[in-house]
Protein backbone atom coordinates (compact mmCIF):
# COMPACT_ATOMS: atom_id res chain seq x y z
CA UNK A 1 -25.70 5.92 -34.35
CA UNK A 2 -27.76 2.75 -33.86
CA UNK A 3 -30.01 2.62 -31.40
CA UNK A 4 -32.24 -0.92 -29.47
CA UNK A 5 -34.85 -1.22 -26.98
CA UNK A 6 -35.73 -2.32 -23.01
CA UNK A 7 -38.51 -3.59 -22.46
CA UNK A 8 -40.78 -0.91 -20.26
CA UNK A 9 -38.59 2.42 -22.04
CA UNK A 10 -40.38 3.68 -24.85
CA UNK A 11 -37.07 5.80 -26.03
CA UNK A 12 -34.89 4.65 -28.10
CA UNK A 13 -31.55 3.41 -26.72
CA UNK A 14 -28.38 4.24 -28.15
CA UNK A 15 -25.55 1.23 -28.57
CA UNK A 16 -23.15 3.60 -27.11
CA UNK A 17 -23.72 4.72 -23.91
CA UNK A 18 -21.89 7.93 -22.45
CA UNK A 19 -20.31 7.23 -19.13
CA UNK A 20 -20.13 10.51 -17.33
CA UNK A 21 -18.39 10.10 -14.16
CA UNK A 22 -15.96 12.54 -14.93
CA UNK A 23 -18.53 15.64 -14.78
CA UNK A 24 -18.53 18.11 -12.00
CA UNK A 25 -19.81 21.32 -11.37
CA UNK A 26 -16.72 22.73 -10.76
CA UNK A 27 -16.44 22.13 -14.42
CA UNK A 28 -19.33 22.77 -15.61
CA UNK A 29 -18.49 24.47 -19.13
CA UNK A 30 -16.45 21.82 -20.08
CA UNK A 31 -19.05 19.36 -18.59
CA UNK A 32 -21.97 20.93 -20.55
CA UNK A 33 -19.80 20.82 -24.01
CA UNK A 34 -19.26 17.01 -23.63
CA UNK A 35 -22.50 16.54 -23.05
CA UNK A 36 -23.85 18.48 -25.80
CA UNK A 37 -21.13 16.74 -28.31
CA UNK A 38 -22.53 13.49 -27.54
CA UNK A 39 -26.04 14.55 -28.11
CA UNK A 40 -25.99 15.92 -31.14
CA UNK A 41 -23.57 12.51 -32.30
CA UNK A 42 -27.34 10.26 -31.79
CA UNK A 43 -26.52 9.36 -27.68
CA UNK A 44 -29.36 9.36 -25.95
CA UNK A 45 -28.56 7.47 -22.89
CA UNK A 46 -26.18 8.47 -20.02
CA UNK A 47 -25.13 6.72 -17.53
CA UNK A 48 -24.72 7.78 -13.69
CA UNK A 49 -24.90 6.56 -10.01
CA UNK A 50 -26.03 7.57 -6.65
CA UNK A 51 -21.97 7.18 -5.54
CA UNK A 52 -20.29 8.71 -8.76
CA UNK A 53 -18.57 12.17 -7.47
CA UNK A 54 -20.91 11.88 -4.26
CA UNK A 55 -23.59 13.08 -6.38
CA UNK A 56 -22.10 15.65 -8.77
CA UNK A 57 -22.93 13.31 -11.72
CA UNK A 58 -26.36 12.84 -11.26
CA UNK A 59 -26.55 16.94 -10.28
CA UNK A 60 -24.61 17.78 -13.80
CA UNK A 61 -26.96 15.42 -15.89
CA UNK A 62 -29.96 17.22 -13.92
CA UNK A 63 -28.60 20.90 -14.36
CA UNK A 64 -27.67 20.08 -17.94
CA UNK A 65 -31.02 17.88 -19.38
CA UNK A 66 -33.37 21.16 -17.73
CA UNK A 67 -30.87 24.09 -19.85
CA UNK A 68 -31.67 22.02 -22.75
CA UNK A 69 -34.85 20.84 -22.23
CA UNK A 70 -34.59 17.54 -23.38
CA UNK A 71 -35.33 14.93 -20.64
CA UNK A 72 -37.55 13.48 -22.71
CA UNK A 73 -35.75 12.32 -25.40
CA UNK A 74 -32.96 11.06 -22.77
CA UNK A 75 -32.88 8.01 -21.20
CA UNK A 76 -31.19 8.17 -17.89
CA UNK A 77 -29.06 4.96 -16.48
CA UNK A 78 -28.93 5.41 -12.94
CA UNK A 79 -27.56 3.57 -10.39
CA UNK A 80 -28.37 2.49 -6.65
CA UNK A 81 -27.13 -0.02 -3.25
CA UNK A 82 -23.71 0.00 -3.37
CA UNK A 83 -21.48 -1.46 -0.76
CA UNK A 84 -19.57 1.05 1.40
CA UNK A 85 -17.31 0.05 4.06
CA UNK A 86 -19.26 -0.63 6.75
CA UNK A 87 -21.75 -2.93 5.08
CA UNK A 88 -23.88 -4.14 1.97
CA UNK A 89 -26.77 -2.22 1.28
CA UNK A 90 -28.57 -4.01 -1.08
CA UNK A 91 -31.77 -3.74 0.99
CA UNK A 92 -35.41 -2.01 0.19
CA UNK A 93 -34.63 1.07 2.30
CA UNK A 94 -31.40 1.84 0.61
CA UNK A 95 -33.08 1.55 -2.83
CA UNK A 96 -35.71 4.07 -1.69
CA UNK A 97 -32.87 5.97 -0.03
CA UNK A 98 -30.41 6.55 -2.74
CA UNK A 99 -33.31 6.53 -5.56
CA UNK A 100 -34.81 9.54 -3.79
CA UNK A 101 -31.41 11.60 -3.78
CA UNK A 102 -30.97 10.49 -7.35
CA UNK A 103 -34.42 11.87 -8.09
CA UNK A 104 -33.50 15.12 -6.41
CA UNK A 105 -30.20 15.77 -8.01
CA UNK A 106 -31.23 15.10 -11.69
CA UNK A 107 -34.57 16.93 -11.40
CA UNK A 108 -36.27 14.55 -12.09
CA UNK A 109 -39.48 12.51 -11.44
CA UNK A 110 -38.02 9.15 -12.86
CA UNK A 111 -35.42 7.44 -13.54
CA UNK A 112 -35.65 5.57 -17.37
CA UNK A 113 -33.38 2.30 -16.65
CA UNK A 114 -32.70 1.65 -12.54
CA UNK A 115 -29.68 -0.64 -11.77
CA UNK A 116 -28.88 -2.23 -8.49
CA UNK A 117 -24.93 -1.29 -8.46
CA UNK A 118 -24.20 -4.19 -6.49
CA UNK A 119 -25.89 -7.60 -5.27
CA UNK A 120 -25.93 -9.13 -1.88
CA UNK A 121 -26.64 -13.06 -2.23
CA UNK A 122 -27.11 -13.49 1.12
CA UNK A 123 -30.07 -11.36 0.91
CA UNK A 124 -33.35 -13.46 -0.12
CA UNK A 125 -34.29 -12.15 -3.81
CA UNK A 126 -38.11 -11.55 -3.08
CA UNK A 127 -37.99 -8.13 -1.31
CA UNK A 128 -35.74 -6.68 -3.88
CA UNK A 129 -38.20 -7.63 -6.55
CA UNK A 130 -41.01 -6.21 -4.79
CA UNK A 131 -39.37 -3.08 -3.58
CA UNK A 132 -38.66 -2.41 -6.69
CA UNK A 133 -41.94 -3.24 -8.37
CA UNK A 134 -43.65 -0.54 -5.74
CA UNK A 135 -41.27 2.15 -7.43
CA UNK A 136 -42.04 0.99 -10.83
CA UNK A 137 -45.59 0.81 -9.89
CA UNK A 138 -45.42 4.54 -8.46
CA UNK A 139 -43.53 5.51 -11.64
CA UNK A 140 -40.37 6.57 -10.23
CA UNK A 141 -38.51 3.71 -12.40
CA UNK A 142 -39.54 2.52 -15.92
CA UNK A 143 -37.36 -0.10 -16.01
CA UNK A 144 -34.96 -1.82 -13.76
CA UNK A 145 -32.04 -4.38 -13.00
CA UNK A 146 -28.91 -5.42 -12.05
CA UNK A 147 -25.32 -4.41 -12.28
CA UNK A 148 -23.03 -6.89 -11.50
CA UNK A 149 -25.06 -9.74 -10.81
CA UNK A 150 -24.44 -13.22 -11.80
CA UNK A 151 -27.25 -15.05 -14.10
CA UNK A 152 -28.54 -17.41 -11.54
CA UNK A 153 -29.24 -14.45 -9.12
CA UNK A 154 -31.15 -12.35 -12.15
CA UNK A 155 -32.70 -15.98 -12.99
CA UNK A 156 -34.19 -16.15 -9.19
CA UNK A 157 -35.56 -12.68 -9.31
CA UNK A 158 -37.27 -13.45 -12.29
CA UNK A 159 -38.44 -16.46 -11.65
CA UNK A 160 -39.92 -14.83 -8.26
CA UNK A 161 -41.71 -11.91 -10.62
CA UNK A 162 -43.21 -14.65 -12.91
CA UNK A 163 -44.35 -16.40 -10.23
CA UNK A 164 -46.53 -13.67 -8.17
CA UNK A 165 -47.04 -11.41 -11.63
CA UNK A 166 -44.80 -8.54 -10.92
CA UNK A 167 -42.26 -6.77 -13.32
CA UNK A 168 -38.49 -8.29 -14.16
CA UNK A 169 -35.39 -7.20 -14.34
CA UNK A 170 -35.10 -6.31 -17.94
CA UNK A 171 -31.37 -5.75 -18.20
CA UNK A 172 -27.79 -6.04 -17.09
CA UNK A 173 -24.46 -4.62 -16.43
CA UNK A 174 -21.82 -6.77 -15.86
CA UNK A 175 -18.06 -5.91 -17.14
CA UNK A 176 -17.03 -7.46 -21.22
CA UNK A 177 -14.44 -6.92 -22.72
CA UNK A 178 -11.74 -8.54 -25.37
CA UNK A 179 -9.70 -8.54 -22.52
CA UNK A 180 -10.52 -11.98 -19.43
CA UNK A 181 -11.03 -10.40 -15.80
CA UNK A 182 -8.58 -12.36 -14.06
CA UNK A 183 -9.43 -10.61 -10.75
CA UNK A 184 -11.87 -8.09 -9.88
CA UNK A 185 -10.97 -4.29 -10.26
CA UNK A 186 -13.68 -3.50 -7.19
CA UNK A 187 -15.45 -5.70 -4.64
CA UNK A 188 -18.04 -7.80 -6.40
CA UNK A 189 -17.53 -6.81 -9.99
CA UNK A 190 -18.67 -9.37 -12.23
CA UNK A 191 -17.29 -10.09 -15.78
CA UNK A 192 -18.63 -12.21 -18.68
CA UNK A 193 -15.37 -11.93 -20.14
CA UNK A 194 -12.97 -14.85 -21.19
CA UNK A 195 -13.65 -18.84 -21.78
CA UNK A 196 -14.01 -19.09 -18.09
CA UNK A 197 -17.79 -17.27 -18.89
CA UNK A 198 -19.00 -19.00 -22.00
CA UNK A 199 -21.61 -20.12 -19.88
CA UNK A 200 -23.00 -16.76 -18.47
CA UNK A 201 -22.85 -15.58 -21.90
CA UNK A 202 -24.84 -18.14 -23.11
CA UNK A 203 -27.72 -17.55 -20.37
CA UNK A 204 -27.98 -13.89 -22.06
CA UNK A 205 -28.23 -15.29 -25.35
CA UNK A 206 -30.93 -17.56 -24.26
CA UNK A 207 -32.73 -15.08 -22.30
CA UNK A 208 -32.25 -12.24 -24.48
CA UNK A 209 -31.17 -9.86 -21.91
CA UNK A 210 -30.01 -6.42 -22.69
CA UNK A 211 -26.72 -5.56 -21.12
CA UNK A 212 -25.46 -2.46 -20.15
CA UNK A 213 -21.47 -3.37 -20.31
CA UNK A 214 -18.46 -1.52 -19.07
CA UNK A 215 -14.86 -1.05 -19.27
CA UNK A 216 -15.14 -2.33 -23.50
CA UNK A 217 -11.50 -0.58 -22.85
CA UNK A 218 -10.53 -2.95 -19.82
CA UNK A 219 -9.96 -0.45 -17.68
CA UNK A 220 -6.94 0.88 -20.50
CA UNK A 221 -5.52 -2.30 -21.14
CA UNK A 222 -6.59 -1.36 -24.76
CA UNK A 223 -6.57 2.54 -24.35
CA UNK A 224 -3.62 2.38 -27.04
CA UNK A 225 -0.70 3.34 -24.71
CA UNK A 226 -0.23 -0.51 -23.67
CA UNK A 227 2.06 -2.80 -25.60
CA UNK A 228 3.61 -6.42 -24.74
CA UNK A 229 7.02 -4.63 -24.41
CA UNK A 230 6.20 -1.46 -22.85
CA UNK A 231 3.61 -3.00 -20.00
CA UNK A 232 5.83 -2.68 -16.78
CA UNK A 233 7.01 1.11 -17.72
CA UNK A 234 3.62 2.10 -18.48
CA UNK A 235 1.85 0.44 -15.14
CA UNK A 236 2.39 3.19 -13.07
CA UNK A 237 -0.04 5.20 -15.45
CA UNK A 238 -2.79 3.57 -14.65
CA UNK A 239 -4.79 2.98 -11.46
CA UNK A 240 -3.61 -0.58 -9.94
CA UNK A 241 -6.85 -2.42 -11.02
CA UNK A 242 -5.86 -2.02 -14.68
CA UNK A 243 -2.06 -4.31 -13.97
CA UNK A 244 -3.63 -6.52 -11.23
CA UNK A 245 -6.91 -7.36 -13.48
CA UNK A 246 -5.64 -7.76 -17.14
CA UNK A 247 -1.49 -8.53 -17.10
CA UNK A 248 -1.59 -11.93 -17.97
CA UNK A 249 0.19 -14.23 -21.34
CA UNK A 250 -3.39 -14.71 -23.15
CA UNK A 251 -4.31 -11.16 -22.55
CA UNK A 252 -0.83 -9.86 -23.68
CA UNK A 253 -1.43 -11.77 -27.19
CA UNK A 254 -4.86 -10.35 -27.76
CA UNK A 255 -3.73 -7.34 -27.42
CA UNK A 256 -1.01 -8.04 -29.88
CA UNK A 257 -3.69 -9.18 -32.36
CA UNK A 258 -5.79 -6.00 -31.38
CA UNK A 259 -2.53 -3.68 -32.42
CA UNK A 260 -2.30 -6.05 -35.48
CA UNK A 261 -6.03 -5.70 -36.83
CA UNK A 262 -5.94 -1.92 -35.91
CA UNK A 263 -2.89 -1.51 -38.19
CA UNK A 264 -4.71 -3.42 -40.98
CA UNK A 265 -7.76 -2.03 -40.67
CA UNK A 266 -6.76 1.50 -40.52
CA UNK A 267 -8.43 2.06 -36.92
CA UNK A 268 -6.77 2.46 -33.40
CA UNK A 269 -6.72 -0.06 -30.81
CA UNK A 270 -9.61 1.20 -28.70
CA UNK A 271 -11.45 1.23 -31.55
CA UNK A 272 -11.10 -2.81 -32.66
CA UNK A 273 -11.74 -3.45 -28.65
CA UNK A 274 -14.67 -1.33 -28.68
CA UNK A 275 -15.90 -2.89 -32.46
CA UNK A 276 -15.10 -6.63 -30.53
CA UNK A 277 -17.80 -5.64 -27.59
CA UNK A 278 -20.12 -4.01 -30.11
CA UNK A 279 -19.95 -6.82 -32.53
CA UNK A 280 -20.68 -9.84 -30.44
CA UNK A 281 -23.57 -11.59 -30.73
CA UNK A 282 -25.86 -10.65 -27.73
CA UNK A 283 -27.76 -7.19 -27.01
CA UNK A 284 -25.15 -5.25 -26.32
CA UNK A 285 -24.99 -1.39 -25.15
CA UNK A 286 -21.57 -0.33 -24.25
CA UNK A 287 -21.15 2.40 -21.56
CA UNK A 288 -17.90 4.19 -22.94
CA UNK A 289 -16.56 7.35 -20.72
CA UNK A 290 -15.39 9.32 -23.72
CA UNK A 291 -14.18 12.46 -22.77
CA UNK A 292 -13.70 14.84 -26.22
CA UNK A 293 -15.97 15.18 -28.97
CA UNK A 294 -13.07 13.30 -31.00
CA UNK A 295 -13.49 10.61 -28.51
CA UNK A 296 -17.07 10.59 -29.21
CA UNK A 297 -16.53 10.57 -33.19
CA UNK A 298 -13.99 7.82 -32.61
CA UNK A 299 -16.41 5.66 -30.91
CA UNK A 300 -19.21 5.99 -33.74
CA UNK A 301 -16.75 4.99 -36.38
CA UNK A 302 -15.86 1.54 -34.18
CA UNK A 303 -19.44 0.86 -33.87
CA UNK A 304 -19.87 1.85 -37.83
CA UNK A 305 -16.96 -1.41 -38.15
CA UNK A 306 -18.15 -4.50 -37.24
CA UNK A 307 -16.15 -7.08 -36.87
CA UNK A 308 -16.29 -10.56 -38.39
CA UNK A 309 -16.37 -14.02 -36.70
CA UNK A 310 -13.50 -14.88 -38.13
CA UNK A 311 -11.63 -11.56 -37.09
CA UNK A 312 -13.39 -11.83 -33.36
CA UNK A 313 -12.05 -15.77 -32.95
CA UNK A 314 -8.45 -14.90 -33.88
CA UNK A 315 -8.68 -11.59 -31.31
CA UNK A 316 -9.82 -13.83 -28.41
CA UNK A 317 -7.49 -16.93 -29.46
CA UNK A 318 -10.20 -19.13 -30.69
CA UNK A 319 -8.49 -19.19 -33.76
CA UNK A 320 -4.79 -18.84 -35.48
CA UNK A 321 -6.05 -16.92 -38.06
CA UNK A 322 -8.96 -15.03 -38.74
CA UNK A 323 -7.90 -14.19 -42.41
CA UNK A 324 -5.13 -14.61 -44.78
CA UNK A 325 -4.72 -10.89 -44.84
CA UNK A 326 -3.35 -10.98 -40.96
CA UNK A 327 -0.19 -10.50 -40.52
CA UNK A 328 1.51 -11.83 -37.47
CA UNK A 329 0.83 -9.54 -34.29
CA UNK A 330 3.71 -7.51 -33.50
CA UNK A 331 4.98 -6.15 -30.58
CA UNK A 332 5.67 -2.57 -30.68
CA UNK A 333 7.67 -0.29 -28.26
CA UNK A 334 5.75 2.86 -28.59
CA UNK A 335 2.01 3.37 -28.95
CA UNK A 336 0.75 4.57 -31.72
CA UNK A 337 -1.01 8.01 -31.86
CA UNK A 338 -5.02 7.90 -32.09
């Protein structure tokens, strides 16, 4: 495992990041076995939400971190304000709100890394910043930021801390992938995906922002059952997000060149879209929802093969050819087995 840093979390970080929406109590076994196969493979961090399984996450993570005694070598990624469908809630009594029940349900007395699941930019910037400086100041939060919020909005609320002395937002979590977003999976999900966001990509690299990215996968465009020629019979596999967010011609050939490189370089084609995410050049901690201790294993060996430049331009079409060792993407009517 490799492991980085956030500013204001003294624990070391883990590149990959276990998602863990799929644990529930009603499951707990299982739920506890997962967990305990990615600890012992180096992850320390987990990620969770106030809204994932109406709380069961954050209650598993909590049940599971006090029969093992280890909250202090974990660093929790938790997750606040999200829409619902009567309005946005990106306010300072929703923060309080859902960072209280999160508190509760991991039994806990902090959170390591707080995200804001969602942004509201019609909401003025300055009582977010401050709201959530009185938690960090109170020490229910030791660090905090943003998911899904564009660079100029983390710029403002930055610029508004500098100003008056008061904390940042020392990370974020927008979507990145191999794969270009072409339309949002959810309301108000933000990519940095695709030539389209060369620019927000660039503000990270300036800034040297952690991020905290998700769907590496794109949503199971690369899970390795997807192929140019099998795509419509397949769809109906996968939740509609996956079809309506990722079918397009320049997505289709990268993931030709994905099935290509995996074949050459004896991995699957998760694995090169995980290695792409892992192997770009910003500060980069991918959030990956394995689900199997094999999963888990699989994931450590992507991050353990980095990609090149050369292989990473030819995957996202900045180049015809990464090497003279590629052979020309083919398209193939069954996926392979992992």
């Amino acid at each position: 495992m490799q492991y980085g840093n956030v500013q204001g979390i003294e624990k070391k970080i883990s590149r990959i990041v276990q998602g863990s929406i799929m644990l529930n109590r009603s499951n707990k076994e299982e739920g506890f076995a997962l967990l305990d196969a990615a600890w012992q493979a180096g992850i320390t961090t987990y990620d969770s939400a106030h809204g994932y399984g109406g709380g069961e996450v954050d209650r598993m993570l909590g049940l599971w971190m006090e029969a093992r005694g280890n909250r202090d070598e974990i660093v929790i990624i938790g997750k606040g304000a999200h829409l619902n469908q009567d309005r946005n809630r990106v306010t300072p009594y929703d923060i309080a709100s859902d960072m209280a029940d999160s508190l509760v349900r991991l039994r806990s007395d902090y959170i390591d890394l707080y995200l804001l699941h969602r942004d509201d930019p019609a909401v003025p910037v300055g009582p977010i910043v401050e709201a959530l400086n009185e938690h960090h100041a109170a020490g229910r939060i030791h660090a905090f930021g943003g998911s899904n919020w564009t660079p100029e909005r983390l710029a403002e609320a930055n610029e508004y801390a500098d100003k008056r002395g008061l904390v940042p937002f020392a990370a974020s979590s927008p979507n990145f992938s191999l794969a270009d977003q072409i339309a949002e999976p959810w309301k108000d999900c933000l990519s940095i995906a695709g030539p389209g966001q060369a620019a927000a990509r660039e503000w990270y690299a300036e800034n040297d922002m952690p991020l905290f990215t998700w769907s590496s996968v794109a949503r199971g465009f690369f899970s390795g059952k997807v192929t140019r020629a099998n795509a419509e019979q397949v769809r109906d596999q996968f939740d509609g997000t996956m079809p309506k967010s990722y079918y397009c011609e320049d997505n289709f050939t990268r993931l030709d060149r994905a099935w290509a490189l995996a074949e050459e370089k004896g991995l699957s084609v998760p694995q090169v879209a995980l290695s792409y995410v892992l192997s770009y050049p910003l500060d980069i901690y991918a959030l990956v929802g394995s689900m199997s201790g094999d999963e888990i294993a699989a994931n450590e060996q992507a991050l353990d093969n980095p990609l090149t430049e050369a292989e990473m331009a030819w995957l996202d079409l900045r180049s015809e050819a990464s090497t003279t060792r590629l052979s020309s993407p083919k398209s193939r009517a069954q996926p392979r087995e992992r």
